[in-house]
N, C-alpha and C. Protein backbone atom coordinates (compact mmCIF):
# COMPACT_ATOMS: atom_id res chain seq x y z
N UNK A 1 -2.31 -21.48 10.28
CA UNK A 1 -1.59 -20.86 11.37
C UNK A 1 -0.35 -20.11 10.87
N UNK A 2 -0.24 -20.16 9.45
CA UNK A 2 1.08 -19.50 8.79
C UNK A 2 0.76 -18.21 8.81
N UNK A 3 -0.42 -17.65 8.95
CA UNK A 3 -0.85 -16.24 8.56
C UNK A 3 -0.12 -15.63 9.99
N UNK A 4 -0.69 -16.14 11.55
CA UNK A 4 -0.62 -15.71 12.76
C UNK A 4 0.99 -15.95 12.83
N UNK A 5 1.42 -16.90 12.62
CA UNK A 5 3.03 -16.73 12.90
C UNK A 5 3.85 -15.64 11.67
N UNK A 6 3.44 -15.33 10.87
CA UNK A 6 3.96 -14.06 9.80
C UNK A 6 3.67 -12.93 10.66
N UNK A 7 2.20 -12.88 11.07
CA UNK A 7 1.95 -11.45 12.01
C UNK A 7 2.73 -11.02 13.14
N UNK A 8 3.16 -12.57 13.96
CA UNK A 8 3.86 -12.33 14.72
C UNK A 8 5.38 -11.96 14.91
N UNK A 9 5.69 -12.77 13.90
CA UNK A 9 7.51 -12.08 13.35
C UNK A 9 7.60 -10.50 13.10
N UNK A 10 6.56 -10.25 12.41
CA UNK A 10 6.17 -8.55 11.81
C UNK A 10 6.06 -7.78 13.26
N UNK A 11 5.28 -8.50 14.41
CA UNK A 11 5.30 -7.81 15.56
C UNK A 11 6.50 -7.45 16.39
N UNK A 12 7.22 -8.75 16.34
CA UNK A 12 8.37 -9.12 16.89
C UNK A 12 10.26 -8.01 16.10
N UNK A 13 10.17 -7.46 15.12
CA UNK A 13 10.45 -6.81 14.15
C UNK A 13 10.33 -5.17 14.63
N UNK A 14 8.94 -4.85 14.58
CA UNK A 14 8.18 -3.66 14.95
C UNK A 14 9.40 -3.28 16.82
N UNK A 15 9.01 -4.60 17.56
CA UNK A 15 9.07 -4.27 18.63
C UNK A 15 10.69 -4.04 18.54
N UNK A 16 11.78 -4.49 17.85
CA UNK A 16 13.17 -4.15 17.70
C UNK A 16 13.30 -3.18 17.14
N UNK A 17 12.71 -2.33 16.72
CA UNK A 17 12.91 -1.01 16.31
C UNK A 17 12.63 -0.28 17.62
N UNK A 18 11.30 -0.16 17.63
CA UNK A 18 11.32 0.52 19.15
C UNK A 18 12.15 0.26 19.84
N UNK A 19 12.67 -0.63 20.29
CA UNK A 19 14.12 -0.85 21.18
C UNK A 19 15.25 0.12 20.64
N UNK A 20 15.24 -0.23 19.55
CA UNK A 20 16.48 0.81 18.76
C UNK A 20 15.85 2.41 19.02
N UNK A 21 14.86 2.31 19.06
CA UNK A 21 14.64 4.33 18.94
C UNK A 21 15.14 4.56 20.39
N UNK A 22 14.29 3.61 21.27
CA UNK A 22 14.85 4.14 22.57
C UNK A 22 15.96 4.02 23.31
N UNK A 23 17.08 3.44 22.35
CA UNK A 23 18.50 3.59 22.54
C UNK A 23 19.07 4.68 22.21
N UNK A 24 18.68 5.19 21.00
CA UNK A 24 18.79 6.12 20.41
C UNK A 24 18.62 7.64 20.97
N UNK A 25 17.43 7.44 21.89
CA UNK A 25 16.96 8.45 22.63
C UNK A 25 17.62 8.56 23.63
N UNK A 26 18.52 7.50 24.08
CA UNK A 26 19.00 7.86 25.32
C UNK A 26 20.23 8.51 25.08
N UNK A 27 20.77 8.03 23.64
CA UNK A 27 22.43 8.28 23.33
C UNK A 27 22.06 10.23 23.41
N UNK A 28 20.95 10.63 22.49
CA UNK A 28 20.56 11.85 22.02
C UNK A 28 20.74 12.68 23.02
N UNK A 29 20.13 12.14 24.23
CA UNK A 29 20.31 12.79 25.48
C UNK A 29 21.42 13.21 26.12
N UNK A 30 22.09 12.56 25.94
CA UNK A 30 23.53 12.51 26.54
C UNK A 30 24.66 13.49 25.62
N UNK A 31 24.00 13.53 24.01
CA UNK A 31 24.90 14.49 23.78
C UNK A 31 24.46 15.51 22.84
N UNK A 32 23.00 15.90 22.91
CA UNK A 32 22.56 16.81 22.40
C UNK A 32 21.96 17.80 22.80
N UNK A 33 21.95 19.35 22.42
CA UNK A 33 21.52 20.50 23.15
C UNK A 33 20.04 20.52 23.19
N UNK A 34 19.10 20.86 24.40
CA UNK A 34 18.16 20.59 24.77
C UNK A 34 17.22 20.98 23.52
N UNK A 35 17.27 21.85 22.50
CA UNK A 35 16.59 22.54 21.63
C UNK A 35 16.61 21.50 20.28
N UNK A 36 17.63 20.57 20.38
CA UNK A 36 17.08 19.71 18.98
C UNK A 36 17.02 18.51 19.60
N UNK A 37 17.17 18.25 20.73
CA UNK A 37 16.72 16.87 21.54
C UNK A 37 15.22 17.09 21.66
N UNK A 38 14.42 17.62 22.00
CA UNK A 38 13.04 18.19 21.70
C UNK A 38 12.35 17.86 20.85
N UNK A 39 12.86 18.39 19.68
CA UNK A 39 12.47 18.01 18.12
C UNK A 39 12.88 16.69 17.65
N UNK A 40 14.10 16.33 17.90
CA UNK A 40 14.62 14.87 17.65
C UNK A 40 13.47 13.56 18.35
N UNK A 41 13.55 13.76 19.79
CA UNK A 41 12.02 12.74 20.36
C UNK A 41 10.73 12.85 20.09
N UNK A 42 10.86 14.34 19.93
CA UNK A 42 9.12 14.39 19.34
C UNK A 42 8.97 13.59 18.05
N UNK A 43 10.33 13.44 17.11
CA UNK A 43 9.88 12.09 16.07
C UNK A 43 10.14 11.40 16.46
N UNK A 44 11.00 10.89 17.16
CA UNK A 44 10.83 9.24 17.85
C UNK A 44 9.72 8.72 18.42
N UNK A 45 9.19 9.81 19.11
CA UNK A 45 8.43 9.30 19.75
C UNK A 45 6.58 9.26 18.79
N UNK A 46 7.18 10.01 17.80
CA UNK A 46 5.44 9.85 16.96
C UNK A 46 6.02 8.85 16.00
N UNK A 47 7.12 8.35 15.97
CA UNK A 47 7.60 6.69 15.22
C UNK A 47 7.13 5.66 15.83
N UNK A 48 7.02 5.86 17.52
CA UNK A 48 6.99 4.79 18.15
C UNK A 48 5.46 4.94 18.01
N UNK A 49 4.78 5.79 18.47
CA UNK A 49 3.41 5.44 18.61
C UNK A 49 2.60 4.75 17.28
N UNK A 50 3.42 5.06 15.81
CA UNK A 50 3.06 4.71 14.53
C UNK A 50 3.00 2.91 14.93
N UNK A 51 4.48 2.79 15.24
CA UNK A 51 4.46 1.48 15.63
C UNK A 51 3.84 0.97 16.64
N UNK A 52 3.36 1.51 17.44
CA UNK A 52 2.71 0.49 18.31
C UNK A 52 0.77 0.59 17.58
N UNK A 53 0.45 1.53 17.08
CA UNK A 53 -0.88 1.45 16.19
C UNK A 53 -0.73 0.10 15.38
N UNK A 54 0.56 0.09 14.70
CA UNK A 54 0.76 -0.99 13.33
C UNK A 54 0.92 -2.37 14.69
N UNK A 55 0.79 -2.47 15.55
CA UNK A 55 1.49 -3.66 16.04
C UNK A 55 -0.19 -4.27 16.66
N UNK A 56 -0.88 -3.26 17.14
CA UNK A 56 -2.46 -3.20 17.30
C UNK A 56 -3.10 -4.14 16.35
N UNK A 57 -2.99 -3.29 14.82
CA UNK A 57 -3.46 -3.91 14.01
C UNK A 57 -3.11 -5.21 13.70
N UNK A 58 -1.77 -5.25 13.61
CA UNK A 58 -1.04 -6.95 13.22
C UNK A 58 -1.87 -7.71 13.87
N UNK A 59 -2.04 -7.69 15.24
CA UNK A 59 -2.71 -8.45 16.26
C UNK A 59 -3.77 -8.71 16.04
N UNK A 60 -4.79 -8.03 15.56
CA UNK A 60 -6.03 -8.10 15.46
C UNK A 60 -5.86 -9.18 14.08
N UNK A 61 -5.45 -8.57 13.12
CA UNK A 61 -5.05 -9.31 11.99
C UNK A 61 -4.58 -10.73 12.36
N UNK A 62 -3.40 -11.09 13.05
CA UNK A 62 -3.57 -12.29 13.55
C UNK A 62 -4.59 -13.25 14.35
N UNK A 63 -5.51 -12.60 15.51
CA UNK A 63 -6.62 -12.92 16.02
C UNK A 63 -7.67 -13.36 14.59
N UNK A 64 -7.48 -13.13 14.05
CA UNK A 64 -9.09 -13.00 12.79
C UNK A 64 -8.16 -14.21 11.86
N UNK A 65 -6.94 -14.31 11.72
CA UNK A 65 -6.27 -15.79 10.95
C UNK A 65 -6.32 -16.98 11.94
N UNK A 66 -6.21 -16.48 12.86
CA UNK A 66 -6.58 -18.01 13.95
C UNK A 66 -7.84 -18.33 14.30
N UNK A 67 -8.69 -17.56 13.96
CA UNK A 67 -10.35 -17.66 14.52
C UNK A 67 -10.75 -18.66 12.81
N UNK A 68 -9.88 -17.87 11.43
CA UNK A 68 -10.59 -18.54 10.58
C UNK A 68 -10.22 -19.55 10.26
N UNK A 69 -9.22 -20.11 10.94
CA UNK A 69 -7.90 -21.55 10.76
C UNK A 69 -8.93 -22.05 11.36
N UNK A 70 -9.52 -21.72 12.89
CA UNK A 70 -10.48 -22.57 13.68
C UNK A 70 -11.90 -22.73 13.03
N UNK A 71 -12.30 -21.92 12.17
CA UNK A 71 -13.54 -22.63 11.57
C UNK A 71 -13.10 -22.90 10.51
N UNK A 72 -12.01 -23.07 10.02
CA UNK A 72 -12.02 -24.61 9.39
C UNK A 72 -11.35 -25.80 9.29
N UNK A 73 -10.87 -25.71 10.40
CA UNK A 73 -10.35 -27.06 10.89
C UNK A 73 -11.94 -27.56 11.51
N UNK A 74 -12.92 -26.60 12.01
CA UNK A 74 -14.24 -27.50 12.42
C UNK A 74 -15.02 -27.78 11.20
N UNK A 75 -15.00 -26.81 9.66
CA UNK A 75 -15.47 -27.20 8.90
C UNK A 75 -14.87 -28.33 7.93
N UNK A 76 -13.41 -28.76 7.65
CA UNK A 76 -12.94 -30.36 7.66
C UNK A 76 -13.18 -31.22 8.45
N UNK A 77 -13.29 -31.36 9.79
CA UNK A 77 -13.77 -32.52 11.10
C UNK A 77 -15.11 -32.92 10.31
N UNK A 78 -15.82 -31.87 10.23
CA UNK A 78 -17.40 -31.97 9.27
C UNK A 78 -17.78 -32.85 8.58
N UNK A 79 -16.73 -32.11 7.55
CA UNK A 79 -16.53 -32.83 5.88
C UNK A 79 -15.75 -34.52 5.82
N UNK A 80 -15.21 -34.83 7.08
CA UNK A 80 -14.34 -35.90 7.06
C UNK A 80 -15.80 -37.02 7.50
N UNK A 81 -16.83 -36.30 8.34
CA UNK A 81 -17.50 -37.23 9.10
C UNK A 81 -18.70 -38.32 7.80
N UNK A 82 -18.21 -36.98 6.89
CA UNK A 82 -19.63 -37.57 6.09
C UNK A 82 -18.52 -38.50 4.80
């Protein structure tokens, strides 16, 4: 279960950045001319979508460490019986 709780800190991480961009985006707004506020979110915002792809994957990656923790905690129950 060490694998799924690493994935999840990494998720948890991911998701504080995005928080930070979209602070960021709001400050931008407030004091930048519409012509590089444009360009400025259009990378924030293809940062954020990077991160939410990578946060997809983590997940899945975690799903597939807890599925294989679970076959083998059923393949020790097994091994204990005999």
């Amino acid at each position: 279960m060490s694998d799924v709780k690493n994935y999840n800190e990494i998720i948890d991480e991911i998701l504080v950045r995005v928080e930070e961009r979209h602070g960021i985006m709001l400050e931008l707004k407030k004091i930048v001319s519409e012509n590089v506020l444009e360009e400025a979110l259009a990378d924030l915002k293809a940062a954020e979508e990077s991160d939410f792809a990578e946060i997809g994957r983590l997940m899945q990656m975690a799903h597939g460490a807890s599925a294989r923790a679970g076959e083998k905690s059923k393949i020790m129950k097994k091994l204990k019986k005999f």
